[in-house]
N, C-alpha and C. Protein backbone atom coordinates (compact mmCIF):
# COMPACT_ATOMS: atom_id res chain seq x y z
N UNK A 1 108.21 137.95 86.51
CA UNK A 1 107.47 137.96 87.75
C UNK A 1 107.57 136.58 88.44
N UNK A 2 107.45 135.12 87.53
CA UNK A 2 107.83 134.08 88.39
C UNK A 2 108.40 133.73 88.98
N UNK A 3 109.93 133.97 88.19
CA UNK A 3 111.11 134.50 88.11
C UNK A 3 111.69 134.79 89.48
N UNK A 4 111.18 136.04 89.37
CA UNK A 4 111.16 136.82 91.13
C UNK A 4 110.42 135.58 92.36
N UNK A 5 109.56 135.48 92.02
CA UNK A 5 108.80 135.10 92.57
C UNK A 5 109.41 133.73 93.22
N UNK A 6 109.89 133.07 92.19
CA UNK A 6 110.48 131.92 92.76
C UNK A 6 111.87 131.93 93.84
N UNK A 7 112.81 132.82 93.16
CA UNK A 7 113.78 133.51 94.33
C UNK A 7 113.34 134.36 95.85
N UNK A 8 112.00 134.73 95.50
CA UNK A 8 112.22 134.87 96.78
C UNK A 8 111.35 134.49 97.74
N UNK A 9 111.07 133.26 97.22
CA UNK A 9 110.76 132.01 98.00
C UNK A 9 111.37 130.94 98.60
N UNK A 10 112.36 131.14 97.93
CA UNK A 10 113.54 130.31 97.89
C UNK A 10 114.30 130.32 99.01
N UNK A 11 113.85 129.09 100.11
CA UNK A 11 114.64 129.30 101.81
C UNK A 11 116.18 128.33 101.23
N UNK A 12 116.87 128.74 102.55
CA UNK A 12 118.44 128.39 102.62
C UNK A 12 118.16 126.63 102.73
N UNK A 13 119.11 126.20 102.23
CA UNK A 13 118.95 124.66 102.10
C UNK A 13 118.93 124.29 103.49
N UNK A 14 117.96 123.25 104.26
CA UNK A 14 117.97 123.11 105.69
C UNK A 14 118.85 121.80 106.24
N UNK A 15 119.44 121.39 105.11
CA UNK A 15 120.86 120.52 105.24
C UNK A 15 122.34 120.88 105.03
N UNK A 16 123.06 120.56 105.96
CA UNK A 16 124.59 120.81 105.93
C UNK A 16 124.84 120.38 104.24
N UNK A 17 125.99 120.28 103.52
CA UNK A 17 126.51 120.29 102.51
C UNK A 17 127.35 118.78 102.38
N UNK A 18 128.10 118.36 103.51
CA UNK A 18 128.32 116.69 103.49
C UNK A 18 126.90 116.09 103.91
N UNK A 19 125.64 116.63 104.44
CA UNK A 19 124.82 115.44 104.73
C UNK A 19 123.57 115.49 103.08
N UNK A 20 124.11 116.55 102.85
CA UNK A 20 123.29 116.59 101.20
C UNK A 20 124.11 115.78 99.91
N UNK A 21 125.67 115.67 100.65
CA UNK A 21 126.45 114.84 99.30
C UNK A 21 126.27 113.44 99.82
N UNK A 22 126.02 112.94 100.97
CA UNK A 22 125.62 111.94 101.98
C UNK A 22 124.40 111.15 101.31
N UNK A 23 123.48 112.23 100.96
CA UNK A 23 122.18 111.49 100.73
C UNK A 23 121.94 111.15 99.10
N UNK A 24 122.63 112.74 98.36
CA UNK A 24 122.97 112.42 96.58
C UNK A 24 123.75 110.96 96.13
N UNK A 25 124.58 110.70 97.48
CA UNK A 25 125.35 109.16 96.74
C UNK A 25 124.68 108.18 97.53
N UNK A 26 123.88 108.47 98.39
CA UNK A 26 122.65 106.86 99.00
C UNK A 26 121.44 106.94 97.35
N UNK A 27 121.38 108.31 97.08
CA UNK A 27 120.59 108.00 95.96
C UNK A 27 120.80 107.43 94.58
N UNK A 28 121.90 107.63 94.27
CA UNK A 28 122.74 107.33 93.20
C UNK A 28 122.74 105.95 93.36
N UNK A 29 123.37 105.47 94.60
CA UNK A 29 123.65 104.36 94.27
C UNK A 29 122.32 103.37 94.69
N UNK A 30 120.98 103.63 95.03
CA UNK A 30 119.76 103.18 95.51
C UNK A 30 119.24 102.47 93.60
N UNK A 31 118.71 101.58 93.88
CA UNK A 31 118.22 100.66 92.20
C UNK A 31 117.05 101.12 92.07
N UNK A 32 117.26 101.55 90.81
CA UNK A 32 115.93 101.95 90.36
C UNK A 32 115.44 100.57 89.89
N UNK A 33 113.65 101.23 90.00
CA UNK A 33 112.84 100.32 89.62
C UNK A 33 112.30 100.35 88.18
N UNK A 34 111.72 99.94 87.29
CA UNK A 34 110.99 100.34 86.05
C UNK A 34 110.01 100.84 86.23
N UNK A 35 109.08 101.66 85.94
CA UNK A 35 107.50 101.90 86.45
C UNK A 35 106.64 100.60 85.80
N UNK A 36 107.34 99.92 84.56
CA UNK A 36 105.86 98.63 84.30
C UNK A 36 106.28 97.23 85.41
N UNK A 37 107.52 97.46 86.24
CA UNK A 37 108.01 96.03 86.77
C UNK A 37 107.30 97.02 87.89
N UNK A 38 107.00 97.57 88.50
CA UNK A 38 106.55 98.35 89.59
C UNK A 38 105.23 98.39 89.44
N UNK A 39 104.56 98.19 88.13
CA UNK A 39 102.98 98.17 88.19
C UNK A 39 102.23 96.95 88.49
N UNK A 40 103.44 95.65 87.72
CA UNK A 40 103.45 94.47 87.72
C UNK A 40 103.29 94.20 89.23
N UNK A 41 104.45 94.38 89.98
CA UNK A 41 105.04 93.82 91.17
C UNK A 41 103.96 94.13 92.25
N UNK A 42 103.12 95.25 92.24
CA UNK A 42 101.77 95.90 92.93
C UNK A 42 100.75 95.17 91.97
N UNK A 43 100.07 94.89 91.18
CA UNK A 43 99.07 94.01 90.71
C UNK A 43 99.42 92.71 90.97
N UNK A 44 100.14 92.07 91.20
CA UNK A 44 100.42 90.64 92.09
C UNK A 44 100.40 90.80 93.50
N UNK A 45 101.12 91.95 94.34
CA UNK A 45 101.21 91.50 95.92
C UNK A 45 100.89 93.73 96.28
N UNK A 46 99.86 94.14 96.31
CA UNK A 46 99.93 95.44 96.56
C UNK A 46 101.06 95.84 97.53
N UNK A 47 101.77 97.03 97.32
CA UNK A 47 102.70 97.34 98.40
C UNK A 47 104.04 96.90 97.59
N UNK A 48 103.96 96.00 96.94
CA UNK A 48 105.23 95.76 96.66
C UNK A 48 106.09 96.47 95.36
N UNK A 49 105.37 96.91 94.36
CA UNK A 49 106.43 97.79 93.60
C UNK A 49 106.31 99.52 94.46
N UNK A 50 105.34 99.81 95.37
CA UNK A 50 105.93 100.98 96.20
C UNK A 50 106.95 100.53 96.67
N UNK A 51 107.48 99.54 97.64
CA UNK A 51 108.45 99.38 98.32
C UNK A 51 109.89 99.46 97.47
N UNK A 52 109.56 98.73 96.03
CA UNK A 52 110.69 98.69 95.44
C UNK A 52 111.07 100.11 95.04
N UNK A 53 110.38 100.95 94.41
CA UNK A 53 110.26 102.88 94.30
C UNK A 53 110.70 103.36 95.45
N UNK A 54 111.00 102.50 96.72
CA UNK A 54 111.65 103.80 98.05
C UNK A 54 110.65 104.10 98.57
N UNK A 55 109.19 103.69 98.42
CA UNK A 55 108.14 104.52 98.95
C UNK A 55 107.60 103.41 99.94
N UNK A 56 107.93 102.71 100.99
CA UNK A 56 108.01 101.76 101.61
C UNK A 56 106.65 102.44 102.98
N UNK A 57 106.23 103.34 102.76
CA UNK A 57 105.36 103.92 104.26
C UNK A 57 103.74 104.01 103.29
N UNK A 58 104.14 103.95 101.80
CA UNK A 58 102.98 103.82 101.01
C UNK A 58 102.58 102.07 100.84
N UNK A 59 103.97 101.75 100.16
CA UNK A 59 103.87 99.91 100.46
C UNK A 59 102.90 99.49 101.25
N UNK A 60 103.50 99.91 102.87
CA UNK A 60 103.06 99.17 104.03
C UNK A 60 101.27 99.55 104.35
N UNK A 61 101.12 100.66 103.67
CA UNK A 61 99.66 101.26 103.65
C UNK A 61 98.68 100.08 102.68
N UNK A 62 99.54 99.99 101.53
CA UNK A 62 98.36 98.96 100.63
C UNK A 62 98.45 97.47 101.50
N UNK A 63 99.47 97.24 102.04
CA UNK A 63 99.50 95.70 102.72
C UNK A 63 98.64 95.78 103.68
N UNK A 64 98.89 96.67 103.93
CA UNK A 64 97.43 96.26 105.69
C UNK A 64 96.48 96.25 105.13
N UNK A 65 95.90 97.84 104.24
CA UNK A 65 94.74 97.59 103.79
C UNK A 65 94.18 95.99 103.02
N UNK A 66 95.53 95.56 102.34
CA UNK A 66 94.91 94.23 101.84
C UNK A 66 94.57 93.05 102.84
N UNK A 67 95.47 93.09 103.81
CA UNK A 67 94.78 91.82 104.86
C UNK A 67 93.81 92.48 105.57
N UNK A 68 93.09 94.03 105.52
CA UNK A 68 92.13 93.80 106.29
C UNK A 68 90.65 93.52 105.34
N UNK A 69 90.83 93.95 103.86
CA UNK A 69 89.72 93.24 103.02
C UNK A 69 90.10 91.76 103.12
N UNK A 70 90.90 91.15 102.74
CA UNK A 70 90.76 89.58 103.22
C UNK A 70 90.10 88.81 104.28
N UNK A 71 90.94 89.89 105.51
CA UNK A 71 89.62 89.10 106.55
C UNK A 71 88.79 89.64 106.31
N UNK A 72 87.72 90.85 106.23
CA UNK A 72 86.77 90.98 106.02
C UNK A 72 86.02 90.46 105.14
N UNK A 73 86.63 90.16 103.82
CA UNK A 73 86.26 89.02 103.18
C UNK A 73 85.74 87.36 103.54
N UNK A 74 86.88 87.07 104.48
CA UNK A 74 86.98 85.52 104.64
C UNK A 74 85.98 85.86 105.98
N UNK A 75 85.72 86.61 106.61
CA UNK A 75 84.74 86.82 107.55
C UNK A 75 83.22 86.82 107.03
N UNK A 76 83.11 87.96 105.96
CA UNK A 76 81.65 88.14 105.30
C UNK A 76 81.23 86.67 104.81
N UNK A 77 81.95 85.45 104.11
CA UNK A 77 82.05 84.72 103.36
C UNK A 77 81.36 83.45 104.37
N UNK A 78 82.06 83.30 105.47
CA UNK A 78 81.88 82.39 106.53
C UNK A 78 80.54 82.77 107.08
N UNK A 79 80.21 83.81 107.68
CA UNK A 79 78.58 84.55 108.41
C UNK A 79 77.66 84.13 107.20
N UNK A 80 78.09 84.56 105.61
CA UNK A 80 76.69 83.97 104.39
C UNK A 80 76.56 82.23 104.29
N UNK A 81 77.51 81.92 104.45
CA UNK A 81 77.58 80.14 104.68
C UNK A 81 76.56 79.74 105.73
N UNK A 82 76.57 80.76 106.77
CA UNK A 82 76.06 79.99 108.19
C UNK A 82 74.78 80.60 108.29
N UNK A 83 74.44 81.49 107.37
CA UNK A 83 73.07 82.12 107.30
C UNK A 83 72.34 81.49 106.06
N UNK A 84 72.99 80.66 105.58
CA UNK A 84 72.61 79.90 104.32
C UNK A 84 72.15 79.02 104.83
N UNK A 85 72.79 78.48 105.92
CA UNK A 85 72.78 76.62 106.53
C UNK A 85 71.75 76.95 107.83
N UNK A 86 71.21 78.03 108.03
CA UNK A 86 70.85 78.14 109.27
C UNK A 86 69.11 78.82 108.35
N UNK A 87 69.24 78.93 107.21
CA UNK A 87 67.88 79.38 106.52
C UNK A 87 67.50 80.80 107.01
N UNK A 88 68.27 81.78 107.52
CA UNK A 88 68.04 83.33 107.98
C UNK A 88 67.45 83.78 106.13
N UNK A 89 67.04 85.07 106.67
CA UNK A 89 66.18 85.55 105.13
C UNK A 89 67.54 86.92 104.92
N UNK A 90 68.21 87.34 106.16
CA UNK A 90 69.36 87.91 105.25
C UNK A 90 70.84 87.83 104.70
N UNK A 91 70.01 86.66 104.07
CA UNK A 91 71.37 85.60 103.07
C UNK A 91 71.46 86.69 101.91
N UNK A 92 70.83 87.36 101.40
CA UNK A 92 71.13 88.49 100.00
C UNK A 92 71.30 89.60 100.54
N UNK A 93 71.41 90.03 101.41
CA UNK A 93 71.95 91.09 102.23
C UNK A 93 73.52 90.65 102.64
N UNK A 94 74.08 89.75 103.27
CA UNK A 94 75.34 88.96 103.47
C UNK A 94 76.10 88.55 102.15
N UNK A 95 75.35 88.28 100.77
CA UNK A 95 75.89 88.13 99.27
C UNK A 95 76.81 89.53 99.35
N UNK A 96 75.58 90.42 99.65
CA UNK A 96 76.24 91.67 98.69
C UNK A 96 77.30 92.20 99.67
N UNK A 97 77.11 92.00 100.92
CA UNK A 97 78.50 92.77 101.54
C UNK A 97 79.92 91.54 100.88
N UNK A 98 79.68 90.31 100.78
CA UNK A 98 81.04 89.99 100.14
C UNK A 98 80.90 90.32 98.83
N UNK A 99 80.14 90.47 98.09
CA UNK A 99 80.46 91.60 97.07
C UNK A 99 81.00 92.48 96.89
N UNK A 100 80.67 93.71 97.81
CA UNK A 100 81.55 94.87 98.30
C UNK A 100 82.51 94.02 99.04
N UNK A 101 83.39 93.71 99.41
CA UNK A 101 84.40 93.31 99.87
C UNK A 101 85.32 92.99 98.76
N UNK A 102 84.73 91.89 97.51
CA UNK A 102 86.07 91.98 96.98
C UNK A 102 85.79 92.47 95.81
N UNK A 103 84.84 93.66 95.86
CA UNK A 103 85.32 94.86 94.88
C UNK A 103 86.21 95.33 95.51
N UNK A 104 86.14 96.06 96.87
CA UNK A 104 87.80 96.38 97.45
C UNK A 104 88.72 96.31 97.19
N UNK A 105 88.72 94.77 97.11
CA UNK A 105 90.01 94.08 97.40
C UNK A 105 90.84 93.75 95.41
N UNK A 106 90.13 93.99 95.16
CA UNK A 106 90.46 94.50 93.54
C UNK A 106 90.66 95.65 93.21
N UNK A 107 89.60 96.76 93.87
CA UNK A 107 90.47 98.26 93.39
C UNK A 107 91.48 98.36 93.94
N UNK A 108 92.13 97.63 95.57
CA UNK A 108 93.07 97.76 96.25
C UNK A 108 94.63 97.45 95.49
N UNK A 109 94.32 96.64 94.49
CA UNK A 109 95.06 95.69 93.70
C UNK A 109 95.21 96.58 92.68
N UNK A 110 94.61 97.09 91.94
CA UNK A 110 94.15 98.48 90.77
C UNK A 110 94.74 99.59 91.28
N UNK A 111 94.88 100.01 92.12
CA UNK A 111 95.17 100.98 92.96
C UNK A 111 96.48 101.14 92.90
N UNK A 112 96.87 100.28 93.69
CA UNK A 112 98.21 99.74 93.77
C UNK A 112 99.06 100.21 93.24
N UNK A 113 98.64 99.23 92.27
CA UNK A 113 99.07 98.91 90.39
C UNK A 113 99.49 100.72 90.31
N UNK A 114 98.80 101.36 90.02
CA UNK A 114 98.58 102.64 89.52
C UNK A 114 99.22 103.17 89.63
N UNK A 115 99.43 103.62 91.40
CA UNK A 115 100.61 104.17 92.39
C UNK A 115 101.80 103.70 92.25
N UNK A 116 101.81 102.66 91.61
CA UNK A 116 103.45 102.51 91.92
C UNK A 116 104.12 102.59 90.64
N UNK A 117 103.11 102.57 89.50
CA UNK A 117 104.07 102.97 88.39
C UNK A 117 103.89 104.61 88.33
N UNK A 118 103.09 105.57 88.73
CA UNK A 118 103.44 106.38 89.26
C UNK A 118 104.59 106.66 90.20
N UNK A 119 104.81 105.69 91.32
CA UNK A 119 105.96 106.29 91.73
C UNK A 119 107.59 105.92 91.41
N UNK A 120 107.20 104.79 90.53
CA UNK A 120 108.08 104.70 89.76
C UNK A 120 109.39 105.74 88.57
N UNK A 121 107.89 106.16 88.27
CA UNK A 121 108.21 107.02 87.23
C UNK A 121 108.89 108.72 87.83
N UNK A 122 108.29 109.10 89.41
CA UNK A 122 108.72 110.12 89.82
C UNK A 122 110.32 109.73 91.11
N UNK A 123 110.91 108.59 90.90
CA UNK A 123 111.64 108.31 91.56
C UNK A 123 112.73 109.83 91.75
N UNK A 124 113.22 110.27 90.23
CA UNK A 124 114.30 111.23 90.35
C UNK A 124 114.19 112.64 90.68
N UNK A 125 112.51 112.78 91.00
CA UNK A 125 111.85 113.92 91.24
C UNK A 125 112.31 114.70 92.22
N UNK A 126 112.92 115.94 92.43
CA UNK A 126 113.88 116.32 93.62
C UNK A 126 112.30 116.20 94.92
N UNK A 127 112.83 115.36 96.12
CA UNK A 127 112.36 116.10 96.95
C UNK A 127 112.25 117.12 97.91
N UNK A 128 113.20 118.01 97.83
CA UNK A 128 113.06 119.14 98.50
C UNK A 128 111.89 120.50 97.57
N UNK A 129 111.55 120.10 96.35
CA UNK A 129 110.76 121.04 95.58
C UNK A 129 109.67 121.07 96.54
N UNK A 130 109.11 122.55 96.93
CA UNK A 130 108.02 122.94 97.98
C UNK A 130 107.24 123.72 97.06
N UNK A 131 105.83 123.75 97.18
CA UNK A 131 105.25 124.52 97.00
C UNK A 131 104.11 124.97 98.29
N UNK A 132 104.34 126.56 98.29
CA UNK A 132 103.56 127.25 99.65
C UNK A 132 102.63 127.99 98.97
N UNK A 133 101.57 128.69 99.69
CA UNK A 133 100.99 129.73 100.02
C UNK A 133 101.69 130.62 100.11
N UNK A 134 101.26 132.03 99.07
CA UNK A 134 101.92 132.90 98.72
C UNK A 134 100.92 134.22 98.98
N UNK A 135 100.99 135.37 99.64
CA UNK A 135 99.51 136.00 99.56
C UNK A 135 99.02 136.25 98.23
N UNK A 136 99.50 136.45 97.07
CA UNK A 136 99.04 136.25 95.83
C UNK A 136 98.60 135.16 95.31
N UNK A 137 98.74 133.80 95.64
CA UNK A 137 98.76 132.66 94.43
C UNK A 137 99.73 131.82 94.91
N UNK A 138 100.35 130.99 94.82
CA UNK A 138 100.91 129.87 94.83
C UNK A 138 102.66 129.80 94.38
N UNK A 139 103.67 129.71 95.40
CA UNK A 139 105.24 129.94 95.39
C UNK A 139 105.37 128.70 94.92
N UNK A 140 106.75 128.30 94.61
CA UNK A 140 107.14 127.27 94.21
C UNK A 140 109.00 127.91 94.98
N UNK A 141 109.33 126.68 95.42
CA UNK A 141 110.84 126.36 95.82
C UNK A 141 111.28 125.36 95.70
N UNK A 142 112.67 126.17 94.99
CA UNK A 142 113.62 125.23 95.04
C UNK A 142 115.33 125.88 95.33
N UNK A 143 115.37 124.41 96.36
CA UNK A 143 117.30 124.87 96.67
C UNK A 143 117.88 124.61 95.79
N UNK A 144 118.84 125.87 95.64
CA UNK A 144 119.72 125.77 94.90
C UNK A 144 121.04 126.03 95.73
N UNK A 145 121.86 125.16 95.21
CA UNK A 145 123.42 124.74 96.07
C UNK A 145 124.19 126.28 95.64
């Protein structure tokens, strides 16, 4: 029944045949990464063992997010200084938002980390494998040449 099921789910490949041998030898010859130099490389600079995995639109997602906890950081940090020096009473209210800030900016780092030896590890994973909505339950596809 899967069996079936999977054939006839199974759409016509939506690439010509030189632009599919086109992309098999950009992949071939593309460097793989390790998933622990990829967990490494994201727990030092987030974004960066995605980028090295090919996943460069995930990369660029942890980098922004990290400069915008930084400034928000180096922002929260500067306002508790000047509410310190200025004797306001919500100086422990201003603690804890840079608190929450670079908890952020550590799960962001954790996070990272996570994802990219994850995507490390699924580098050879075909991407054309689909899975749809089936009126029964759940199809699965895959082209086959």
């Amino acid at each position: 029944m899967v069996a079936l099921a999977m054939v006839l789910t199974a759409g016509p490949p939506a690439r010509l045949t030189a632009q599919v041998r086109d992309t098999v030898k950009a992949h071939a010859s593309a460097k793989r990464v390790k998933p622990v130099d990829a967990l490494f490389q994201s727990l030092f600079i987030p974004g960066w063992g995605q980028a090295s995995a090919g996943r460069n639109v995930a990369g660029a997602a942890f980098v922004v997010w990290e400069g915008v906890t930084i400034m928000m950081l180096t922002r929260a940090v500067q306002e508790r200084d000047y509410m310190r020096e200025s004797g306001s009473a919500n100086v422990d209210s201003k603690s804890q938002q840079v608190q929450d800030w670079v908890v952020l900016l550590v799960f962001n780092h954790l996070f990272s980390a996570a994802e990219a030896f994850v995507a490390a590890h699924l580098q050879d994973f075909p991407k054309e494998l689909k899975l749809r909505a089936v009126p029964r339950g759940i199809g699965l596809s895959v082209p086959l040449p």
